[in-house]
N, C-alpha and C. Protein backbone atom coordinates (compact mmCIF):
# COMPACT_ATOMS: atom_id res chain seq x y z
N UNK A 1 -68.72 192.11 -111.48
CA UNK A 1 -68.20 191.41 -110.33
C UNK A 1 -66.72 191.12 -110.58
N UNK A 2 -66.13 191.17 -109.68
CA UNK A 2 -64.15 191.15 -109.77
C UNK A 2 -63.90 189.45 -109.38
N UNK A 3 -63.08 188.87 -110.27
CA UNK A 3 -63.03 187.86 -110.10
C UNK A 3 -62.12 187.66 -109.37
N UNK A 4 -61.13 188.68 -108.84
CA UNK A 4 -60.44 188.20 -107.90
C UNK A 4 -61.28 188.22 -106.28
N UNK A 5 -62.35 188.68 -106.36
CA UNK A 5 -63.51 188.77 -105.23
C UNK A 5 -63.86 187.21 -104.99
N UNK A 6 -64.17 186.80 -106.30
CA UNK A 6 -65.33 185.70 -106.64
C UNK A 6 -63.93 184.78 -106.00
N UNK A 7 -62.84 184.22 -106.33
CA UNK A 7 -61.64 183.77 -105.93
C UNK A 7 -61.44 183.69 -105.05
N UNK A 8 -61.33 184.63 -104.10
CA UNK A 8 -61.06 184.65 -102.79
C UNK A 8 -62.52 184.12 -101.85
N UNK A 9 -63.39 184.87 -102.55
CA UNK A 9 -64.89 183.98 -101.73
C UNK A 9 -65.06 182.55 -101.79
N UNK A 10 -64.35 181.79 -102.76
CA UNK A 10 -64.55 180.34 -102.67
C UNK A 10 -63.19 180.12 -102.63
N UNK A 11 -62.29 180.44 -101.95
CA UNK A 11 -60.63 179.83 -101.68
C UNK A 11 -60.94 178.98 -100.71
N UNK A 12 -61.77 179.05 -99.84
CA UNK A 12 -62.06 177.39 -99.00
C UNK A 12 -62.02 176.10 -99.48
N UNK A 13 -62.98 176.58 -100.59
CA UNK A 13 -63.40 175.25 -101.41
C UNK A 13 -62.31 174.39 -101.47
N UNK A 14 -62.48 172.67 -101.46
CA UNK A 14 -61.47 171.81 -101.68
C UNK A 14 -61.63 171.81 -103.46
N UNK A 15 -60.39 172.05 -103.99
CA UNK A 15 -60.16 171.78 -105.49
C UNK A 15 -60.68 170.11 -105.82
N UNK A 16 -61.32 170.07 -106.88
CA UNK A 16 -61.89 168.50 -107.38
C UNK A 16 -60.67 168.00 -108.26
N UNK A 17 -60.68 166.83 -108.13
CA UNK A 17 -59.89 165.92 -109.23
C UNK A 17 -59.67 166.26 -110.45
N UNK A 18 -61.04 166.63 -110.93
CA UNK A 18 -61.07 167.06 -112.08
C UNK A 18 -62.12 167.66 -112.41
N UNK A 19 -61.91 168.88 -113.31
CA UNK A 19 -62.91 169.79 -113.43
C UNK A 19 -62.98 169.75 -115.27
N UNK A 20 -64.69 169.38 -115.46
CA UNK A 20 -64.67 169.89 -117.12
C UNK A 20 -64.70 171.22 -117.42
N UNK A 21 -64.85 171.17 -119.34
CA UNK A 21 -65.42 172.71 -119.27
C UNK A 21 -65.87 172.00 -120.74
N UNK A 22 -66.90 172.31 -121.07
CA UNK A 22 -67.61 171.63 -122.03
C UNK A 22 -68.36 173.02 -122.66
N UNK A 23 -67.28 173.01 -124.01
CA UNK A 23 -66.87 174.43 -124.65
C UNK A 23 -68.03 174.06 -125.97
N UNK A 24 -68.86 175.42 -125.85
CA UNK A 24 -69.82 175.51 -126.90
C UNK A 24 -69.54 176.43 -127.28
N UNK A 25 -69.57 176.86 -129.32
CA UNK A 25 -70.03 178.28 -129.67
C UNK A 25 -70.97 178.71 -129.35
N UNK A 26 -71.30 179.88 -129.01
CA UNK A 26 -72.46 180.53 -128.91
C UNK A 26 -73.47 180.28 -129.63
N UNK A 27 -73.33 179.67 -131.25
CA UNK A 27 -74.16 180.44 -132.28
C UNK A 27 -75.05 178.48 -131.80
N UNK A 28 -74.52 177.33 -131.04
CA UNK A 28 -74.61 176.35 -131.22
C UNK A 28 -75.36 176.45 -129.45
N UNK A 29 -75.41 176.92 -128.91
CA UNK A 29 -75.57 176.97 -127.77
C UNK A 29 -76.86 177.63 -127.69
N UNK A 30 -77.21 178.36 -128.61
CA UNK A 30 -78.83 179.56 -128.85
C UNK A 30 -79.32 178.17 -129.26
N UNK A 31 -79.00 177.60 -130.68
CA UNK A 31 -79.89 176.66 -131.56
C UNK A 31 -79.99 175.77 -130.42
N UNK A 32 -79.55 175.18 -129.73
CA UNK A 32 -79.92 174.43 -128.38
C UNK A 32 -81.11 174.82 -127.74
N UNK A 33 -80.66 175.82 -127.04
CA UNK A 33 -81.39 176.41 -126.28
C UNK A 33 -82.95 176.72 -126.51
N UNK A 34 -82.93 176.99 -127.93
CA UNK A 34 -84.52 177.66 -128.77
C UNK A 34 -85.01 176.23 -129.43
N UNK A 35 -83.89 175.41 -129.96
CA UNK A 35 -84.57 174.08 -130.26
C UNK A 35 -85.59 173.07 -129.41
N UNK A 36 -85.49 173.71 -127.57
CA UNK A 36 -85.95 172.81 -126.76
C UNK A 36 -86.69 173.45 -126.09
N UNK A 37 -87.46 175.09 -126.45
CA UNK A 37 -88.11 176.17 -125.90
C UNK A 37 -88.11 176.85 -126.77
N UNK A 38 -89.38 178.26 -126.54
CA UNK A 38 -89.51 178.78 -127.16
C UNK A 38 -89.04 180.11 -127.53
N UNK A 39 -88.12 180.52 -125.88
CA UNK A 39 -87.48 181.58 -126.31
C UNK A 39 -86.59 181.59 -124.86
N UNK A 40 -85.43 182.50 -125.50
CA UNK A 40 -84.50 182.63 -124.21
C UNK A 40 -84.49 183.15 -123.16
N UNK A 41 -84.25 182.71 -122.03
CA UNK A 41 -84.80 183.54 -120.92
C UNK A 41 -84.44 184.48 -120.64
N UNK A 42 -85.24 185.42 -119.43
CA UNK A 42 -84.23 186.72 -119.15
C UNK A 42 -83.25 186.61 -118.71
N UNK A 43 -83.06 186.10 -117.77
CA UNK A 43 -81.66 186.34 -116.89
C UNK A 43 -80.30 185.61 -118.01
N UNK A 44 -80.48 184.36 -118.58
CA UNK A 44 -79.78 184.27 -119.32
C UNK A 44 -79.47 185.01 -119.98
N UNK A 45 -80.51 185.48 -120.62
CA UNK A 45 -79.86 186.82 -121.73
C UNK A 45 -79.23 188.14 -121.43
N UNK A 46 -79.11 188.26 -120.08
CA UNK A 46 -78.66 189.18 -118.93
C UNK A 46 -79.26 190.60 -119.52
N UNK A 47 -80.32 190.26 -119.52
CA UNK A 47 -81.43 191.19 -119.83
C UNK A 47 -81.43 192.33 -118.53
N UNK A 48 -80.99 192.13 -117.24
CA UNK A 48 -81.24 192.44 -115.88
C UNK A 48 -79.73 193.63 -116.03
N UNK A 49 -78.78 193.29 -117.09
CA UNK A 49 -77.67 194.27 -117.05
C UNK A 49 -77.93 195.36 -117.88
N UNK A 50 -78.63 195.51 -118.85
CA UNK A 50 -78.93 196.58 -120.19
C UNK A 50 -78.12 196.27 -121.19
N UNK A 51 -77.80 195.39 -121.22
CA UNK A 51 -76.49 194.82 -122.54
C UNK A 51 -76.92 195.31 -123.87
N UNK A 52 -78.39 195.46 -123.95
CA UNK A 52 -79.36 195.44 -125.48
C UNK A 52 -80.87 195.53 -124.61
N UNK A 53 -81.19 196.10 -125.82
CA UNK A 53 -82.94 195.98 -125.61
C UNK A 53 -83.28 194.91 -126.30
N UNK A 54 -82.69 194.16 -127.42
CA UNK A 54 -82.70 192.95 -128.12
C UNK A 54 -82.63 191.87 -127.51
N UNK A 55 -83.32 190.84 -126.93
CA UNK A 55 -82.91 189.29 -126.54
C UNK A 55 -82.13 188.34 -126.84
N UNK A 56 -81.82 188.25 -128.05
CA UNK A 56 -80.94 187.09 -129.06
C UNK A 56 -79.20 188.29 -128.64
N UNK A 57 -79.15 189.94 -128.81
CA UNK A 57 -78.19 190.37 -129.02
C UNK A 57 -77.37 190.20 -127.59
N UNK A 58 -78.38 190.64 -126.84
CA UNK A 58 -78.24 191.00 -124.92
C UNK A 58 -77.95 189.14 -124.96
N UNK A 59 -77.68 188.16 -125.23
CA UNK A 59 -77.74 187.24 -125.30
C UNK A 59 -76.24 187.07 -125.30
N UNK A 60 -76.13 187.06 -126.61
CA UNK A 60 -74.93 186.88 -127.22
C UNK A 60 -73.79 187.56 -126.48
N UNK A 61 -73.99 188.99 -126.35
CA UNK A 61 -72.73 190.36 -125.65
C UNK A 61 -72.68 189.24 -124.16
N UNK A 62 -73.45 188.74 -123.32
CA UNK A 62 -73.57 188.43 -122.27
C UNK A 62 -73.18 186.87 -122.10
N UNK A 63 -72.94 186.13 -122.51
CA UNK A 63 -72.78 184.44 -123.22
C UNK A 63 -71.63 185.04 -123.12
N UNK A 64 -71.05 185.29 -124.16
CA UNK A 64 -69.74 185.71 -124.83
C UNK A 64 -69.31 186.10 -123.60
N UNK A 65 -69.40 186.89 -122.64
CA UNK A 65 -68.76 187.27 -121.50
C UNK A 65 -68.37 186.21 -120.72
N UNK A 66 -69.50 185.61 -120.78
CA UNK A 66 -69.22 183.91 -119.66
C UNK A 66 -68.47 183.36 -120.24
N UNK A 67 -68.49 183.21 -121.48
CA UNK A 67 -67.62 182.39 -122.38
C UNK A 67 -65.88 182.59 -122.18
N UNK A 68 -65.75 184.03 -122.27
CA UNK A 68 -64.49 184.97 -121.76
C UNK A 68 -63.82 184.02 -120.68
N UNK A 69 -64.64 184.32 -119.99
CA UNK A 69 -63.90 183.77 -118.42
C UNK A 69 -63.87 182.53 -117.96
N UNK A 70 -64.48 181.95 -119.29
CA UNK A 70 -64.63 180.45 -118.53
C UNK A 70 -63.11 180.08 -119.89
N UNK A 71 -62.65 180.49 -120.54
CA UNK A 71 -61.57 180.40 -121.37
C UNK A 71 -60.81 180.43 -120.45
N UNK A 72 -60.62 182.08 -119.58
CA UNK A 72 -59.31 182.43 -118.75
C UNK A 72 -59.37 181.57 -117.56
N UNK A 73 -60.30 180.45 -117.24
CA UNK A 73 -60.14 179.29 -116.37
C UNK A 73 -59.77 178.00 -116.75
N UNK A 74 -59.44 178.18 -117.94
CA UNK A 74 -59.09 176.98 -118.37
C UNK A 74 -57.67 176.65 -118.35
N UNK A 75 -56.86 177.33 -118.23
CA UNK A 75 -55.39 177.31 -117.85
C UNK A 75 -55.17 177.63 -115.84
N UNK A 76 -55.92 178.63 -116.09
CA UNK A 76 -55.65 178.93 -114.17
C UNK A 76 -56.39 177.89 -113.35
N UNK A 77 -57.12 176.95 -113.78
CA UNK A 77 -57.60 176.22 -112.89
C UNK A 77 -57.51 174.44 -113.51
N UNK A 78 -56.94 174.59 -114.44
CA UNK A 78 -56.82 173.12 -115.14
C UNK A 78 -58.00 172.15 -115.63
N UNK A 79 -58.92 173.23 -115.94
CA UNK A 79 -59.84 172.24 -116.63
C UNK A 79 -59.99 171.61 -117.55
N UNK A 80 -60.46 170.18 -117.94
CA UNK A 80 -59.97 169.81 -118.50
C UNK A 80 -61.84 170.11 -119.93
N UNK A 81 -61.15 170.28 -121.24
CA UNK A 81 -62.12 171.32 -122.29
C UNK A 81 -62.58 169.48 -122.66
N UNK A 82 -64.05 169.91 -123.32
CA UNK A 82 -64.50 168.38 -123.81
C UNK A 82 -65.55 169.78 -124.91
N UNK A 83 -64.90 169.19 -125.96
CA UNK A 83 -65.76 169.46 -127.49
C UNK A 83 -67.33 169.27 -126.80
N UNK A 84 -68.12 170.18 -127.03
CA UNK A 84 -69.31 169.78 -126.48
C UNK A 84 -70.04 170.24 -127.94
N UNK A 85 -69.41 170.18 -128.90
CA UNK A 85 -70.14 170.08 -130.42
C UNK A 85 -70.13 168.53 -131.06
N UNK A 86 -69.81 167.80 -129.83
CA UNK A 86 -69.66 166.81 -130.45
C UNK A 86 -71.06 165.53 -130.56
N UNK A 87 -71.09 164.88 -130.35
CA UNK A 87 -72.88 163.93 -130.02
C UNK A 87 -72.75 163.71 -128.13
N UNK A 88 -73.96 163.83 -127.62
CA UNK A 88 -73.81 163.05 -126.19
C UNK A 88 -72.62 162.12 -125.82
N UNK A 89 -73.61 161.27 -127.01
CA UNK A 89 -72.36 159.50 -126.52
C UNK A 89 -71.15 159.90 -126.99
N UNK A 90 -70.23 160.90 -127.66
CA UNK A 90 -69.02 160.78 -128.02
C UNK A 90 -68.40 161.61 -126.78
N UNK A 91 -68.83 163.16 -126.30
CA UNK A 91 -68.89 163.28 -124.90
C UNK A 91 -68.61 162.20 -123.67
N UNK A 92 -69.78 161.45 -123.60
CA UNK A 92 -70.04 160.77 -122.20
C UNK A 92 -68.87 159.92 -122.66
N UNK A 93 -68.27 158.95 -123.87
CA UNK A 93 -67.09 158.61 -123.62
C UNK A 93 -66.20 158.83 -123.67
N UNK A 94 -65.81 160.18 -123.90
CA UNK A 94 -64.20 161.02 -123.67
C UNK A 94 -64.43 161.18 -122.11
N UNK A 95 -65.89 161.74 -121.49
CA UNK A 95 -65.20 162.07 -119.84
C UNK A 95 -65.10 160.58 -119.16
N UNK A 96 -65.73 159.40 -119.79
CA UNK A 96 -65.68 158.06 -119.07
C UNK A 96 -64.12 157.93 -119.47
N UNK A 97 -63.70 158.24 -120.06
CA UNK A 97 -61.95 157.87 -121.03
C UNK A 97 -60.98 158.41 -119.88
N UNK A 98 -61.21 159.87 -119.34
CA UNK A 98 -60.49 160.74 -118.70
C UNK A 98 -60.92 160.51 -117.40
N UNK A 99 -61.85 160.30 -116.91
CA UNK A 99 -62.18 159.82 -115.35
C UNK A 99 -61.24 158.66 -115.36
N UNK A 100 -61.63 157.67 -116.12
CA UNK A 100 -61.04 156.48 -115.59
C UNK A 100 -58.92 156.42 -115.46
N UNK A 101 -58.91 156.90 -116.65
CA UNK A 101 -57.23 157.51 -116.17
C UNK A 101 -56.77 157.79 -115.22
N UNK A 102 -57.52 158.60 -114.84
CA UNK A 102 -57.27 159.96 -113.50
C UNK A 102 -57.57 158.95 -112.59
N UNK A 103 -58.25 157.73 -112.38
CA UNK A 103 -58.69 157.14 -111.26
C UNK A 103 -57.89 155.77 -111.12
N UNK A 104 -57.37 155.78 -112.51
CA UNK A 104 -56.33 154.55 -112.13
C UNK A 104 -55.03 154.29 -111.57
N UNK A 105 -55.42 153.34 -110.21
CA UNK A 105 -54.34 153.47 -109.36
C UNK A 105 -54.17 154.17 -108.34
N UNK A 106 -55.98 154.61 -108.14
CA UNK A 106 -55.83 155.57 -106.73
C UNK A 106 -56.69 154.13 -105.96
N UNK A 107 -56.43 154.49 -104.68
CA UNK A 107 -57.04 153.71 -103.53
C UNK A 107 -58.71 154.01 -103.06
N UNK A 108 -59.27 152.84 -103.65
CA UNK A 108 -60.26 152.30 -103.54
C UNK A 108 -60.73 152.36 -101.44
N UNK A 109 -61.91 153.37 -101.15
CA UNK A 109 -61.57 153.33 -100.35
C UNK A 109 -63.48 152.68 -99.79
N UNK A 110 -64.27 152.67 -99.05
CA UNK A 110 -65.45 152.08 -98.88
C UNK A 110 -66.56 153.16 -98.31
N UNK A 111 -67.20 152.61 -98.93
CA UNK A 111 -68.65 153.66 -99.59
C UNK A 111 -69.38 153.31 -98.20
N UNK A 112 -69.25 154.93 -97.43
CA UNK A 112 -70.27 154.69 -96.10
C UNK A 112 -71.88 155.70 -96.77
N UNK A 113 -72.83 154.48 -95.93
CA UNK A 113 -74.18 155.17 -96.69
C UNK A 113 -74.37 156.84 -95.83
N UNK A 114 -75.26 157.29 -96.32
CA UNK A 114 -75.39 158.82 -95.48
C UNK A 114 -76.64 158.48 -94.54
N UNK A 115 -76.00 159.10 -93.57
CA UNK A 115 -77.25 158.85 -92.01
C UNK A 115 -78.32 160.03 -92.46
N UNK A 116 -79.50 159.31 -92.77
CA UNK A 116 -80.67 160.38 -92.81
C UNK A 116 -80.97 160.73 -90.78
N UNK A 117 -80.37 161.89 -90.98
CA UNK A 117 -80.97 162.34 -89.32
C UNK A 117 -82.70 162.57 -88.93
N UNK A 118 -83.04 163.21 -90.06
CA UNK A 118 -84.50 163.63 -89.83
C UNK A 118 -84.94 161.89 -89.59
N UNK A 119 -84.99 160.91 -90.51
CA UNK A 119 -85.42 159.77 -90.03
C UNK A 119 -85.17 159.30 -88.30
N UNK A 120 -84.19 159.88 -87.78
CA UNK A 120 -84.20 159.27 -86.62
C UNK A 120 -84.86 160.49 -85.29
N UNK A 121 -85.22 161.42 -85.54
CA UNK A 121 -85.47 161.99 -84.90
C UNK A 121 -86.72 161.34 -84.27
N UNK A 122 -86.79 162.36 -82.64
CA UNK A 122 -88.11 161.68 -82.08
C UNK A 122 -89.41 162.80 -82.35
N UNK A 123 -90.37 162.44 -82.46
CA UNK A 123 -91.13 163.52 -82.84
C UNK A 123 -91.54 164.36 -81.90
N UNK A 124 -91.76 165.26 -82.02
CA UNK A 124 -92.06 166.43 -80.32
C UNK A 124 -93.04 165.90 -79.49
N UNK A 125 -93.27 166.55 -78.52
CA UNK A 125 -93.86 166.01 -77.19
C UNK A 125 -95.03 167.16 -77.08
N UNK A 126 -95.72 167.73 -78.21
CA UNK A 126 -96.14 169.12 -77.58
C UNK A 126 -97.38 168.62 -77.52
C-alpha cells in the first residue's frame, strides 16, 4: 500500500494535539504478546502476505515493516515517542507529564453531554 495513498485518504482528518508513538523492540513486543497467549496470530504475523511460511519469522519481516513507518512518522507527523520498555506506571506518568503541558493555558471550554437519539425516538406505528 503507498503511503502517499494512505495520506491523502485521511487528509480530511483534523490533526490531534498530540499524537503518541509508544516505541517497542520487536524482540519485547513477541515476549508480550506470547506471554499473554498462546501463539501469534495470523494476520499479525502477516501471514496473509507470504513473508515466511514460519510464524515467529513472517512476524518479525512484517512488525519490522510497521515498525519502519511508524519511525518515518515520527518526524513527519510530530509524534511525540514514549519508551514503551518502560513499566505501565512510568508510561502513564510521562503521557500524564506531556498532556498536562500541552494543556496548560488552553481554554477550558464546557463539557456538553451527547444526545442519545435512539433514546428519543418514537417507536413505529406498524
Amino acid at each position: 500500500m503507498s503511503p502517499k495513498w494512505v495520506r491523502e485518504l485521511y487528509a480530511f482528518a483534523v490533526k490531534p494535539t498530540i499524537a503518541f508513538y509508544f516505541r517497542t523492540p520487536l524482540d519485547v513486543a513477541m515476549k508480550r504478546i506470547l506471554g499473554g497467549r498462546d501463539a501469534i496470530k495470523y494476520y499479525e504475523a502477516g501471514m496473509d502476505l507470504g513473508l515466511s511460511d514460519d510464524l515467529e519469522e513472517s512476524f518479525r519481516i512484517f512488525q519490522g515493516r510497521i515498525i519502519e513507518e511508524y519511525e518515518k512518522m515520527v518526524d513527519e507527523f510530530g509524534l511525540v515517542v514514549i519508551d514503551a520498555t518502560q513499566s505501565i506506571e512510568e508510561q502513564q506518568a510521562e503521557v500524564r507529564k506531556i498532556v498536562t503541558e500541552s494543556l496548560t493555558g488552553t481554554k477550558k471550554t464546557r463539557i456538553r453531554r451527547w444526545l442519545d437519539l435512539a433514546s428519543l425516538a418514537k417507536p413505529s406505528q406498524i
